[in-house]
C-alpha atoms as a PDB file:
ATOM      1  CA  UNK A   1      96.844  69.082 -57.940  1.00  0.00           C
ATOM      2  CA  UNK A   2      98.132  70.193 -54.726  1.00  0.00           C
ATOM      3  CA  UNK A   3     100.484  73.072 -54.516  1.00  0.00           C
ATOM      4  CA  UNK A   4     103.062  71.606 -52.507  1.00  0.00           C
ATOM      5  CA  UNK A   5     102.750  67.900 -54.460  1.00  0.00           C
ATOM      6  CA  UNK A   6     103.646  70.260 -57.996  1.00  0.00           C
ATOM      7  CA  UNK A   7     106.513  71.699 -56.141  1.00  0.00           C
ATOM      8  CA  UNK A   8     107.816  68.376 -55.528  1.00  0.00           C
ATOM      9  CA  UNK A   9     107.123  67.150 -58.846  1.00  0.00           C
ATOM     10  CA  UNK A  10     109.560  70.211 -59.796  1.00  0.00           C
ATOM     11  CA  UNK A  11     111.746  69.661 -57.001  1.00  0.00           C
ATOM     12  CA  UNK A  12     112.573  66.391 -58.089  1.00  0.00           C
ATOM     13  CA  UNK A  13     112.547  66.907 -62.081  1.00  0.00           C
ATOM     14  CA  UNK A  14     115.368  69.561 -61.154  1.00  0.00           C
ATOM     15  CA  UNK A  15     117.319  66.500 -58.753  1.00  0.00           C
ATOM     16  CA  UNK A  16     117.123  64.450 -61.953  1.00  0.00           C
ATOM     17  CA  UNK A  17     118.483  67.075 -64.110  1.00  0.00           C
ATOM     18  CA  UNK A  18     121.226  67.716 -61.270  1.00  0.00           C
ATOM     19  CA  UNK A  19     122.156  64.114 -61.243  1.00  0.00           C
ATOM     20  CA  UNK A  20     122.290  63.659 -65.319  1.00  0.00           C
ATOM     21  CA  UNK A  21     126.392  62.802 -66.431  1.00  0.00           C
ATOM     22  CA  UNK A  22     127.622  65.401 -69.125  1.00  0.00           C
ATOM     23  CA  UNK A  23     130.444  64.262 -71.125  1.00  0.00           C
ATOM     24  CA  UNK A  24     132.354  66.504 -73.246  1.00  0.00           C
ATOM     25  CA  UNK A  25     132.728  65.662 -77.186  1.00  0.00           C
ATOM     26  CA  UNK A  26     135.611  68.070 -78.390  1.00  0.00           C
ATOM     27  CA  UNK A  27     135.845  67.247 -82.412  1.00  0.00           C
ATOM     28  CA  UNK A  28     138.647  68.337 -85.004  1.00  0.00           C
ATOM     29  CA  UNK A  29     136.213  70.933 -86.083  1.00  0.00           C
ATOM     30  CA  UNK A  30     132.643  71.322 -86.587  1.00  0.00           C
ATOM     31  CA  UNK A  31     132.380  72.837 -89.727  1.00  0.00           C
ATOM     32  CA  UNK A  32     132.383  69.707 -92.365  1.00  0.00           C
ATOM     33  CA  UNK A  33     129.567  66.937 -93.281  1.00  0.00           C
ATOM     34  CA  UNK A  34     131.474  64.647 -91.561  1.00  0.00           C
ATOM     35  CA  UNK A  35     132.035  66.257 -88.105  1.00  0.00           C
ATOM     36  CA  UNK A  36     128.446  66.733 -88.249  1.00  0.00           C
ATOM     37  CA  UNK A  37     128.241  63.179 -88.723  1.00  0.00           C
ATOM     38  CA  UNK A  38     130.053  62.356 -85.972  1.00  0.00           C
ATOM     39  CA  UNK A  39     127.901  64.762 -83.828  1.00  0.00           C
ATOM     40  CA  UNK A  40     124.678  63.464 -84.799  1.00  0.00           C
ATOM     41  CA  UNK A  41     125.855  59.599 -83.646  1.00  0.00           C
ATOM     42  CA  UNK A  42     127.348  61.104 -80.382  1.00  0.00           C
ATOM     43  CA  UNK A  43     124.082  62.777 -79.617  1.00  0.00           C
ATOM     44  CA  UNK A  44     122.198  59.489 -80.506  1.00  0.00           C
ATOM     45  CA  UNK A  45     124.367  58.121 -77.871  1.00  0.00           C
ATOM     46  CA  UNK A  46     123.598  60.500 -75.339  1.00  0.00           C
ATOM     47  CA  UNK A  47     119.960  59.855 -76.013  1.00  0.00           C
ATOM     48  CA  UNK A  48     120.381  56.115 -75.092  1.00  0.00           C
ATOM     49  CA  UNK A  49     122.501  56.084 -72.451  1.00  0.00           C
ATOM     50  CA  UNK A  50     120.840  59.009 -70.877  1.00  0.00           C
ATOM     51  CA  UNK A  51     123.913  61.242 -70.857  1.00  0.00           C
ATOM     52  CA  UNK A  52     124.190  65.278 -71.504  1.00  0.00           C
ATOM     53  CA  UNK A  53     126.670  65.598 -74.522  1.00  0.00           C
ATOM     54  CA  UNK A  54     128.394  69.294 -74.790  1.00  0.00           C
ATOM     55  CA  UNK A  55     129.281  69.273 -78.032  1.00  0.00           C
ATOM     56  CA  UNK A  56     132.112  72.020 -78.655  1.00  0.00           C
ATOM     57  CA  UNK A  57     134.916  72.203 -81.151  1.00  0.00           C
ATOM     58  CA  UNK A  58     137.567  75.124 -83.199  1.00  0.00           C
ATOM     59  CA  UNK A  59     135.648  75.664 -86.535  1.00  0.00           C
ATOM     60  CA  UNK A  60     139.063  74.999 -88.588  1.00  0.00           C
ATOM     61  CA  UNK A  61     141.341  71.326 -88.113  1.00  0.00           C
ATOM     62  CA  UNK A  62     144.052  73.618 -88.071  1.00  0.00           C
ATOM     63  CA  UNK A  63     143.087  75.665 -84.859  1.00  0.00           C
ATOM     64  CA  UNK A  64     145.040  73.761 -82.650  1.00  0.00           C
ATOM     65  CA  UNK A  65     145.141  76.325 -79.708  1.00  0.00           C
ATOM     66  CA  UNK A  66     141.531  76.888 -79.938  1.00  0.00           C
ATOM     67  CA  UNK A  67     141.042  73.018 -79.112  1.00  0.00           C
ATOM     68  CA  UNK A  68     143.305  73.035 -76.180  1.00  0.00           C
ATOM     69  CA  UNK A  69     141.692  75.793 -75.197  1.00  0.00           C
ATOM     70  CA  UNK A  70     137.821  73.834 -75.006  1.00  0.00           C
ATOM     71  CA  UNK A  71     139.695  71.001 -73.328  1.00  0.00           C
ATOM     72  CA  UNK A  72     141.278  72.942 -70.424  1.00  0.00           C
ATOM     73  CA  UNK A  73     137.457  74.748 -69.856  1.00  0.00           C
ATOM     74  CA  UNK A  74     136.046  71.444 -69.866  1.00  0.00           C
ATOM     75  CA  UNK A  75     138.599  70.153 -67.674  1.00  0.00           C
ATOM     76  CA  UNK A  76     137.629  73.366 -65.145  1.00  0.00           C
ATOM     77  CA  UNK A  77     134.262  72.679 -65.232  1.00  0.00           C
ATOM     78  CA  UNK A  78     134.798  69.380 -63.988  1.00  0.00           C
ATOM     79  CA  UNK A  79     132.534  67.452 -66.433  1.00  0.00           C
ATOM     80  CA  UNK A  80     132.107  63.544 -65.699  1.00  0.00           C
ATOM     81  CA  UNK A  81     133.608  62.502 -69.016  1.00  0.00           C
ATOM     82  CA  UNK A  82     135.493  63.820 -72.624  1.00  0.00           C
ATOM     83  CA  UNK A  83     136.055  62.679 -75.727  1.00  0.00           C
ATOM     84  CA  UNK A  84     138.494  64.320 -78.372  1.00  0.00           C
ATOM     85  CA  UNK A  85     139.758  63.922 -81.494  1.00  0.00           C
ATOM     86  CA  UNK A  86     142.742  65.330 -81.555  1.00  0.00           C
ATOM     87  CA  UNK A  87     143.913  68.186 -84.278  1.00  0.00           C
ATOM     88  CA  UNK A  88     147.474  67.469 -83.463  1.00  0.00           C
ATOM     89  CA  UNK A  89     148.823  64.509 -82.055  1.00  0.00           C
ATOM     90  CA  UNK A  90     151.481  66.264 -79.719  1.00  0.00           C
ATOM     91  CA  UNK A  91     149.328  69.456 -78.628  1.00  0.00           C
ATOM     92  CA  UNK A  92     147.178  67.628 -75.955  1.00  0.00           C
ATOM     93  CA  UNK A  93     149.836  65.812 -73.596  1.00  0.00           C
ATOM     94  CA  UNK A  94     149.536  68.517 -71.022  1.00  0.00           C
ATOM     95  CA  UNK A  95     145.809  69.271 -70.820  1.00  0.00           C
ATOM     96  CA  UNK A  96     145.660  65.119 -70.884  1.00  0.00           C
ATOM     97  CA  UNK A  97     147.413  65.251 -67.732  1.00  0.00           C
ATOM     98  CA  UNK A  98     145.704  67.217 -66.033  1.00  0.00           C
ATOM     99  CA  UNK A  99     142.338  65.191 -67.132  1.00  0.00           C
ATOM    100  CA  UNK A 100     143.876  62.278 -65.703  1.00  0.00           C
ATOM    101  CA  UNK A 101     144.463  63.877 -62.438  1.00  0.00           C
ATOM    102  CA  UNK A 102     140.986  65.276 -62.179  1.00  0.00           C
ATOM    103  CA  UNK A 103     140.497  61.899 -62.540  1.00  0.00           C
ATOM    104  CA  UNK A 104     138.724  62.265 -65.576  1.00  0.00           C
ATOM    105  CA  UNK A 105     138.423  59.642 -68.173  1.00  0.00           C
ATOM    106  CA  UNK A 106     139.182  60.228 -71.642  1.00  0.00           C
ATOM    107  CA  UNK A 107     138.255  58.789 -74.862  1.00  0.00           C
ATOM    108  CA  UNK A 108     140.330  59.777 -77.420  1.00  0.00           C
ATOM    109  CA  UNK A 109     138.704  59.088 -81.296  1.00  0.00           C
ATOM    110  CA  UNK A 110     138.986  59.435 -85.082  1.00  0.00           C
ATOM    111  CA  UNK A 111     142.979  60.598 -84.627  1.00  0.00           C
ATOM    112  CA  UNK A 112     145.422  59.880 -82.124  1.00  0.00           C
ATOM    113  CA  UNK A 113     147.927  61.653 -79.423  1.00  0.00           C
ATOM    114  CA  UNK A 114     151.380  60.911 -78.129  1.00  0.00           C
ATOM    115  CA  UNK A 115     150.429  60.423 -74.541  1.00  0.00           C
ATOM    116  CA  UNK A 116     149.396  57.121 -72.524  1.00  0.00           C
ATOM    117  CA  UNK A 117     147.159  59.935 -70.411  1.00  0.00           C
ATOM    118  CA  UNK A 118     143.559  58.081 -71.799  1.00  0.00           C
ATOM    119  CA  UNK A 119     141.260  55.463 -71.059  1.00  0.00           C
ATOM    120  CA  UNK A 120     140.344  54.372 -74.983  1.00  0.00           C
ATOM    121  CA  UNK A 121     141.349  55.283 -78.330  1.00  0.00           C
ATOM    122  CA  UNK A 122     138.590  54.600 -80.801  1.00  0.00           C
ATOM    123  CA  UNK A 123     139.307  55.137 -84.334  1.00  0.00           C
ATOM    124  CA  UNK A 124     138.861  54.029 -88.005  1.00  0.00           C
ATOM    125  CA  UNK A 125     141.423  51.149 -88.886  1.00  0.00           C
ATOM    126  CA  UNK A 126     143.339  54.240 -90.420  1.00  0.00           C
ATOM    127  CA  UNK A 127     146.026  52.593 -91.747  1.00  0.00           C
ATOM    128  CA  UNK A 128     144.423  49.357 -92.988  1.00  0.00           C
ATOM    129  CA  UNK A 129     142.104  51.827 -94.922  1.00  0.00           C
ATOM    130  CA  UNK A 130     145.247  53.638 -96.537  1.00  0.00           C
ATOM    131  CA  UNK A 131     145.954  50.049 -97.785  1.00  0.00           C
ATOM    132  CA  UNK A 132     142.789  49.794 -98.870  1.00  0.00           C
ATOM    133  CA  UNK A 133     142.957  52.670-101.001  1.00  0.00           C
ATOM    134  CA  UNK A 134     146.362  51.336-102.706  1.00  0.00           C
ATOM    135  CA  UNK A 135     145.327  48.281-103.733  1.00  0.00           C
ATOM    136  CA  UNK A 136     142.246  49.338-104.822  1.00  0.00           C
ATOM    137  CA  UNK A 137     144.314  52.250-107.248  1.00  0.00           C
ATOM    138  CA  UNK A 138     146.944  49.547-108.356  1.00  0.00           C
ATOM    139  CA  UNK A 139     144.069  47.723-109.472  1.00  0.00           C
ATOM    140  CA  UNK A 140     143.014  50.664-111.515  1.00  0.00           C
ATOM    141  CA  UNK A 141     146.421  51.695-112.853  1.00  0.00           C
ATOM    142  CA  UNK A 142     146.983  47.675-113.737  1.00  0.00           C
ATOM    143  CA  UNK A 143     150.255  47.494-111.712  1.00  0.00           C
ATOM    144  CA  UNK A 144     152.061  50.359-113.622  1.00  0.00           C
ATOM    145  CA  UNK A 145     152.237  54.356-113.474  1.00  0.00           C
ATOM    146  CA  UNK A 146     153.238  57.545-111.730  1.00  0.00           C
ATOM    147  CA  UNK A 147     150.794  58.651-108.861  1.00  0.00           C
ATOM    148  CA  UNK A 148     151.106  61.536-106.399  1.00  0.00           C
ATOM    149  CA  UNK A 149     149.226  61.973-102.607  1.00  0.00           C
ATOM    150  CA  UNK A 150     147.146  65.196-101.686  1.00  0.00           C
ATOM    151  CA  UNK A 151     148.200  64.671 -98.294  1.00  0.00           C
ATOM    152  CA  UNK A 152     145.918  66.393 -95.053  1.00  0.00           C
ATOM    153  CA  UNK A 153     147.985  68.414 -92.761  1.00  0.00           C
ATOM    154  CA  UNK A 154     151.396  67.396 -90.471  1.00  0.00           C
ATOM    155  CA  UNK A 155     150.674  66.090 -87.342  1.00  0.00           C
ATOM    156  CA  UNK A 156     147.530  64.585 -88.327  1.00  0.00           C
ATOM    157  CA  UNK A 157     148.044  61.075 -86.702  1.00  0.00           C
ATOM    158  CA  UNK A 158     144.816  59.652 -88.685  1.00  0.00           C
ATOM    159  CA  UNK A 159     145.634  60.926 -92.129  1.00  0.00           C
ATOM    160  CA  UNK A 160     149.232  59.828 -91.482  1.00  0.00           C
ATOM    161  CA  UNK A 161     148.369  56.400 -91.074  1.00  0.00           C
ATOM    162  CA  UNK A 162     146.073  56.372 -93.886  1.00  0.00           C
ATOM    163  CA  UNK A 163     149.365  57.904 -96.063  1.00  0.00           C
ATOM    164  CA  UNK A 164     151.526  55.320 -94.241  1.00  0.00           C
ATOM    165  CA  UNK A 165     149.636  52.617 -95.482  1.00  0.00           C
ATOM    166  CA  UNK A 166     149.023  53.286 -98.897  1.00  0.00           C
ATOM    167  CA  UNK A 167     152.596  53.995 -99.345  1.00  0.00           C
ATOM    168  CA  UNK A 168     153.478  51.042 -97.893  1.00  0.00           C
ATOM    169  CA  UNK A 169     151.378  48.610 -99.845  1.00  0.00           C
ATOM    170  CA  UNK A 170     152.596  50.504-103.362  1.00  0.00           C
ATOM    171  CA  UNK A 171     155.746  50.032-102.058  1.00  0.00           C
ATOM    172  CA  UNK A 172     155.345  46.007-101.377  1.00  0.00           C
ATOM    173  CA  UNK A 173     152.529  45.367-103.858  1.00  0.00           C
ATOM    174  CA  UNK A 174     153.030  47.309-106.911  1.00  0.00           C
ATOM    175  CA  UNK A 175     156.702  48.328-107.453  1.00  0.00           C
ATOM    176  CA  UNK A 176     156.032  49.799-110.848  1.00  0.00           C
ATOM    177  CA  UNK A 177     154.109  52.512-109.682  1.00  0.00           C
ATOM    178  CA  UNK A 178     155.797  55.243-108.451  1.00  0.00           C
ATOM    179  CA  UNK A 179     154.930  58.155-106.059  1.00  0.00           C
ATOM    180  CA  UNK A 180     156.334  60.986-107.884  1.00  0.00           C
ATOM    181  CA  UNK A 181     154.395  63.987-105.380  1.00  0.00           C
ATOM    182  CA  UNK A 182     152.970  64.895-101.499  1.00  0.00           C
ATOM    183  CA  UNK A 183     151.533  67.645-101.051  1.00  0.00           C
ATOM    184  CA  UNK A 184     149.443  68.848 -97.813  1.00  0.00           C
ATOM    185  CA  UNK A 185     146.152  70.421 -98.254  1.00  0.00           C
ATOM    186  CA  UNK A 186     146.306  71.690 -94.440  1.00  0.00           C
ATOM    187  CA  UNK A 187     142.538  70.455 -94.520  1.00  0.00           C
ATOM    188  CA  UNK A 188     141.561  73.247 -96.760  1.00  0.00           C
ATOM    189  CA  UNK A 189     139.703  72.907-100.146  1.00  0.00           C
ATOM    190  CA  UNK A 190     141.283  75.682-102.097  1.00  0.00           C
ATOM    191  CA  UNK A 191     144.496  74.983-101.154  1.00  0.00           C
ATOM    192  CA  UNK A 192     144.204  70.906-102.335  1.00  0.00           C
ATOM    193  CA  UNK A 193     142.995  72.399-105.245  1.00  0.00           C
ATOM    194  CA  UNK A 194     146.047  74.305-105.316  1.00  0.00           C
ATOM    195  CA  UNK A 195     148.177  72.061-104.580  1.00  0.00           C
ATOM    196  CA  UNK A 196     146.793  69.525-107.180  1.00  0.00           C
ATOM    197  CA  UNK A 197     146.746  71.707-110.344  1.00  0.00           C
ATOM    198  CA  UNK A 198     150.368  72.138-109.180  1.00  0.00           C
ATOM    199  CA  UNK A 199     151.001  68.700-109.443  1.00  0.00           C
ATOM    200  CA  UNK A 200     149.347  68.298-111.984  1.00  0.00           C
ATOM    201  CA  UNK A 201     151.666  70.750-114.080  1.00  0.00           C
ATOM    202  CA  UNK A 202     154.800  69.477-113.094  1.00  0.00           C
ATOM    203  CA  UNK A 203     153.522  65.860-113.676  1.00  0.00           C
ATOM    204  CA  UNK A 204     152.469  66.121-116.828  1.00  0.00           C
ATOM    205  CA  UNK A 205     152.196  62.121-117.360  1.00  0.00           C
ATOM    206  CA  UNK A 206     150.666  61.521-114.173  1.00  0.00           C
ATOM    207  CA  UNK A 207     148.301  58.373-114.100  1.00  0.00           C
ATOM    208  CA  UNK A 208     146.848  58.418-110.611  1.00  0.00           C
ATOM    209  CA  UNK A 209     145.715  60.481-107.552  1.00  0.00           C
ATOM    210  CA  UNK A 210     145.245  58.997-103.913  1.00  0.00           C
ATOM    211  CA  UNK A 211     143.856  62.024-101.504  1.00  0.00           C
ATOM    212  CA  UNK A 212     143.983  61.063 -97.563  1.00  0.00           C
ATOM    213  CA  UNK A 213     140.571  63.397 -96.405  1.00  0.00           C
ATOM    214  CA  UNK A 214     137.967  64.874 -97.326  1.00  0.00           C
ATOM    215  CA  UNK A 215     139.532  68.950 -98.162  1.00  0.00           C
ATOM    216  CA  UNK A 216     142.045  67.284 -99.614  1.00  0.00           C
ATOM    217  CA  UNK A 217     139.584  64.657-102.139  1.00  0.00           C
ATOM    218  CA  UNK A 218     137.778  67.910-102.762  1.00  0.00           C
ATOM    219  CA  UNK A 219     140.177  70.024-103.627  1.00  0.00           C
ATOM    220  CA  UNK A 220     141.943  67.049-105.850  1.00  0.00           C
ATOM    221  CA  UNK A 221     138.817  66.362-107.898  1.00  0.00           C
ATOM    222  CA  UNK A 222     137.637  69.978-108.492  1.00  0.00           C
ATOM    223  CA  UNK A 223     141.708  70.278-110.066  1.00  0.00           C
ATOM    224  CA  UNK A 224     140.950  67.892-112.238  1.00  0.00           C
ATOM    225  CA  UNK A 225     137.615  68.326-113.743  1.00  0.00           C
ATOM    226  CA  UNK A 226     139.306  72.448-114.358  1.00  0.00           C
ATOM    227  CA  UNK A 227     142.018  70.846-116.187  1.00  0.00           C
ATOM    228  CA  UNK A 228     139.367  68.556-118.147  1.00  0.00           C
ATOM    229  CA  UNK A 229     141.183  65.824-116.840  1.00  0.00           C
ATOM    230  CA  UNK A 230     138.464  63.796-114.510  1.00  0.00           C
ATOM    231  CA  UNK A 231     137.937  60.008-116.007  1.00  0.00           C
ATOM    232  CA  UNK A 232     141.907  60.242-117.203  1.00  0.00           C
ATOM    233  CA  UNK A 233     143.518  60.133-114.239  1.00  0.00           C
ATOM    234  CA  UNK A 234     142.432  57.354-111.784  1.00  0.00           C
ATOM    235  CA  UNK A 235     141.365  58.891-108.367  1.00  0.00           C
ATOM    236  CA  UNK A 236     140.698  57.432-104.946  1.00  0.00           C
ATOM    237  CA  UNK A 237     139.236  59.472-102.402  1.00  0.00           C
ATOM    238  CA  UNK A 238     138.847  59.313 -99.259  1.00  0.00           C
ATOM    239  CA  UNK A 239     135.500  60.311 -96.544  1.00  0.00           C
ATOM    240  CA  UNK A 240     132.357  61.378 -97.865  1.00  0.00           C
ATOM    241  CA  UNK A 241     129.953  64.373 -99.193  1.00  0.00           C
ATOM    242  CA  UNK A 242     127.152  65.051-101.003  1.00  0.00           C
ATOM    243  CA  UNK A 243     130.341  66.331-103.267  1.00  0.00           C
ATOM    244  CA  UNK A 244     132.242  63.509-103.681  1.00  0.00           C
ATOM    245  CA  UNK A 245     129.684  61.168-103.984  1.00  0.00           C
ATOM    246  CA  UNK A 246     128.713  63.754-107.228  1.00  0.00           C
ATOM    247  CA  UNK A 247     131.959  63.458-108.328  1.00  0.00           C
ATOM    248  CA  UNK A 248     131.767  59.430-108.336  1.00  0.00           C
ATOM    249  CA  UNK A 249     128.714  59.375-110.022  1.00  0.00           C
ATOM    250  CA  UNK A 250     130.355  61.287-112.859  1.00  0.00           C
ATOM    251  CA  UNK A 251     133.907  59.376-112.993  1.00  0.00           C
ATOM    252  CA  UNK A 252     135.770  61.787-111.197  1.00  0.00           C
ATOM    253  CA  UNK A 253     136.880  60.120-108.116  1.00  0.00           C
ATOM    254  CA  UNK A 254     136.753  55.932-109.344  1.00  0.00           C
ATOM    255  CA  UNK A 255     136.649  54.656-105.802  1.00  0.00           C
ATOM    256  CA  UNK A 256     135.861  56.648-102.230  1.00  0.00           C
ATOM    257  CA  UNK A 257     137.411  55.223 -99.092  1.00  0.00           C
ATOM    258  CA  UNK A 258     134.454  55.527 -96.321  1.00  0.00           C
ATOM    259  CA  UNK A 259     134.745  55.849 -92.514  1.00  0.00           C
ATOM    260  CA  UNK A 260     131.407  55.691 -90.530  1.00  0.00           C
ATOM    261  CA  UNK A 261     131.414  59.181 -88.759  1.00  0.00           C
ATOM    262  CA  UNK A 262     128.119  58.324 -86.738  1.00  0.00           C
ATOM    263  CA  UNK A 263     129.113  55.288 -85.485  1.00  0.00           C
ATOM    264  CA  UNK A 264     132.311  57.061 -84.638  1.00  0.00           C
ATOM    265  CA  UNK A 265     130.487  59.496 -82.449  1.00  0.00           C
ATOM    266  CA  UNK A 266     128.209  57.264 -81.589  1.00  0.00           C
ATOM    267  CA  UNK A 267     130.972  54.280 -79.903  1.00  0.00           C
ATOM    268  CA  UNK A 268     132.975  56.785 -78.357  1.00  0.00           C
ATOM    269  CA  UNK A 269     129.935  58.337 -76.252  1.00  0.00           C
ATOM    270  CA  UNK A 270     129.453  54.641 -75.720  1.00  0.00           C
ATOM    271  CA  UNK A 271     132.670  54.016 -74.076  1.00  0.00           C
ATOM    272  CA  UNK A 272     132.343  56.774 -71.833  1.00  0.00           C
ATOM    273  CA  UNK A 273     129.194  55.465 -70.550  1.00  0.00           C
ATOM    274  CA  UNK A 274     130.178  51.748 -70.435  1.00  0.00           C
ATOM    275  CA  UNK A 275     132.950  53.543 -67.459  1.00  0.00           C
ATOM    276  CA  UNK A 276     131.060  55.879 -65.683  1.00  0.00           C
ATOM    277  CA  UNK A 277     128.293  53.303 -65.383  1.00  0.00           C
ATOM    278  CA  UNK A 278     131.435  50.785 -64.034  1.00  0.00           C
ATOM    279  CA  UNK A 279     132.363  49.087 -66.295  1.00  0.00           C
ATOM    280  CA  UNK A 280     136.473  48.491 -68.243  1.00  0.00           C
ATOM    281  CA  UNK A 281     135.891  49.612 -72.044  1.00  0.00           C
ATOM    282  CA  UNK A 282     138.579  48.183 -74.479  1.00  0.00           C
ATOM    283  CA  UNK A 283     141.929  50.833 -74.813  1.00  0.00           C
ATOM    284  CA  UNK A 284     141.778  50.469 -78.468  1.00  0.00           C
ATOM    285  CA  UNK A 285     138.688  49.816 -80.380  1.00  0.00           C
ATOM    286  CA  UNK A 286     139.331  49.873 -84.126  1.00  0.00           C
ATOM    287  CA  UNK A 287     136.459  50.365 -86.994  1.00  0.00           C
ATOM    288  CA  UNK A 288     136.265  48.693 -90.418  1.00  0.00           C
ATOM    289  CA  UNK A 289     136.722  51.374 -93.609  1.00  0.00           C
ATOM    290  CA  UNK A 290     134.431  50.714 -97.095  1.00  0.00           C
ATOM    291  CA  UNK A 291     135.883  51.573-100.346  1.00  0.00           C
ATOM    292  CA  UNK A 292     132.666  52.420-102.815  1.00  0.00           C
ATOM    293  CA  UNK A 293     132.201  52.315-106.331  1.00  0.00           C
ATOM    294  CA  UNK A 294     129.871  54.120-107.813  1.00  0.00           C
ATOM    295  CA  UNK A 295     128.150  50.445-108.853  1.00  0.00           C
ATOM    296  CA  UNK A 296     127.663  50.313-104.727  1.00  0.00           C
ATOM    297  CA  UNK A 297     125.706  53.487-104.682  1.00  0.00           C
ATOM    298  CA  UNK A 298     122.520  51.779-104.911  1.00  0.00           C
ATOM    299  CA  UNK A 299     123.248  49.558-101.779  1.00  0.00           C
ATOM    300  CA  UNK A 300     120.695  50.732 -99.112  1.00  0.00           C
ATOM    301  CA  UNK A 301     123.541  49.447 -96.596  1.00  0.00           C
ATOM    302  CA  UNK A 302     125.823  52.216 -98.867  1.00  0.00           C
ATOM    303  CA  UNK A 303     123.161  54.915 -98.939  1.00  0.00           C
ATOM    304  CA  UNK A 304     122.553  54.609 -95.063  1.00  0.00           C
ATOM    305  CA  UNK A 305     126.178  54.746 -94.516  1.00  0.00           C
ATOM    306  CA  UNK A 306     126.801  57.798 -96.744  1.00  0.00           C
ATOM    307  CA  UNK A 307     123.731  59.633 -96.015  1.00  0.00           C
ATOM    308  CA  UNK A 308     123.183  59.449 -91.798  1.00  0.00           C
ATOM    309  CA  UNK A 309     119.517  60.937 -90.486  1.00  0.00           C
ATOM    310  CA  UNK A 310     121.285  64.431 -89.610  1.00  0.00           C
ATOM    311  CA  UNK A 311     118.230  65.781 -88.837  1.00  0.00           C
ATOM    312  CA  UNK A 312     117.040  63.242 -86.481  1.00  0.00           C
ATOM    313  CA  UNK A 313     119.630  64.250 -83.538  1.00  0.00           C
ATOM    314  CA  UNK A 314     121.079  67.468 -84.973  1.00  0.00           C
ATOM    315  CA  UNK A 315     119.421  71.136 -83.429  1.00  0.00           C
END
């Protein structure tokens, strides 16, 4: 080959390169199964809609400066598109604002903000899946007991609308159960562990356990099994890990509550592309929970859902 025709072969690989969209995918965190999840669908997207992904995010849920932080650079560098689940529904108004006049759309997913400063919010059915979670414990408990909530952390709009609904479906559906405790894990394992075995103590005749994420499912059924307790006190869960899917094998946790993490990262990359390739996406796009027994387990449709090809997108 020519010289000159192999520096315009490079020429132009380096055009295409220039001309590739990079969208921004800012998560809650990016140190759980679940975030990695996420990652691995958002990066599948960016593989089929020929998009760069930047995948950047605070290693804790509770690092909510760190998050507005990796907005506002993204927002500098003046990338085509972002998505972000928001740590704290309050926290992002301002940086919002200044996406929107950058003129820079926004996908919000997984958990909410108080602004109107977006183009979609894609999320779990949050609180649909919190009444999910009651009905499937009333069932359990037969209509009658004392439960108590490991709660995530405040300002969590997700987790608060899975807590909203559960409590509102005990309150409608099953009047003779009673919510006795809340506690917040503040999306760390210890401390719903913590939190739990304090519950636990002062709630000596307590007959069931609803936990609102996964620290806070954790943490709840690693209480009980040290207090010999798992199998005695009815347990939903909520998310998924190679953990908690141990712990349902084993009677533990007697139902898990399951989003679809890839498929969360994988639609909200898609609504990004459906605009910057012209299109109007939907504001709100809402996705179906699964509560799983450990009967389900040996659904392929259950095991595909639970256990996502990681290592298929992921560095």
């Amino acid at each position: 080959m020519r010289a000159s025709a192999l520096l315009l072969l490079l020429v132009c690989a380096a055009c295409n390169r220039s001309a590739e969209k990079r969208v921004a995918v800012i998560p809650k965190a990016t140190s759980s199964v679940f975030w990695q999840s996420v990652e691995a669908g958002a990066l599948a997207a960016g593989q089929k809609y020929h998009l760069v992904v930047e995948w950047t995010g605070p290693p804790e849920e509770t690092d909510y400066s760190r998050q507005i932080e990796i907005l506002d650079s993204m927002i500098a560098r003046h990338v085509d598109a972002i998505a972000i689940a928001a740590a704290e529904r309050d926290a992002l108004s301002n940086a919002l604002d200044r996406a929107a006049r950058e003129n820079i759309p926004v996908t919000i997913f997984d958990s909410g903000v108080n602004s109107k400063n977006y183009m979609t919010f894609l999320a779990t059915d949050n609180f649909g899946a919190g009444k999910m979670a009651a009905r499937r414990l009333g069932e359990l408990l037969h209509g009658k007991g004392t439960v108590a909530e490991i709660q995530h952390a405040p300002g969590s709009q997700s987790t608060g609308e899975r807590e909203r609904g559960f409590e509102s479906v005990m309150a409608s559906d099953f009047p003779n159960i009673h919510i006795v405790a809340r506690q917040y894990s503040m999306s760390d394992r210890a401390k719903g562990m913590t939190v739990t075995e304090n519950i636990l103590t002062a709630n000596p005749d307590l007959t069931g356990l609803f936990a609102s994420s996964e620290p806070s499912s954790v943490g709840a059924a690693q209480a009980l099994k040290a207090r010999g307790l798992n199998g005695k006190i009815r347990f939903v869960a909520f998310d998924s890990s190679q953990g908690l899917v141990d712990s349902l094998k084993d009677g533990t946790i007697d139902a898990l509550v399951a989003q679809d993490p890839f498929r969360i990262g994988f639609e909200a990359v898609g609504t990004l592309a459906e605009k910057l390739n012209g299109g109007q996406p939907k504001k709100l796009v809402e996705l179906p929970a699964t509560v799983i027994s450990k009967a389900d387990l040996e659904k392929p449709e259950i095991h595909a859902l639970l256990f996502p090809d990681l290592k298929k997108y992921l560095p």
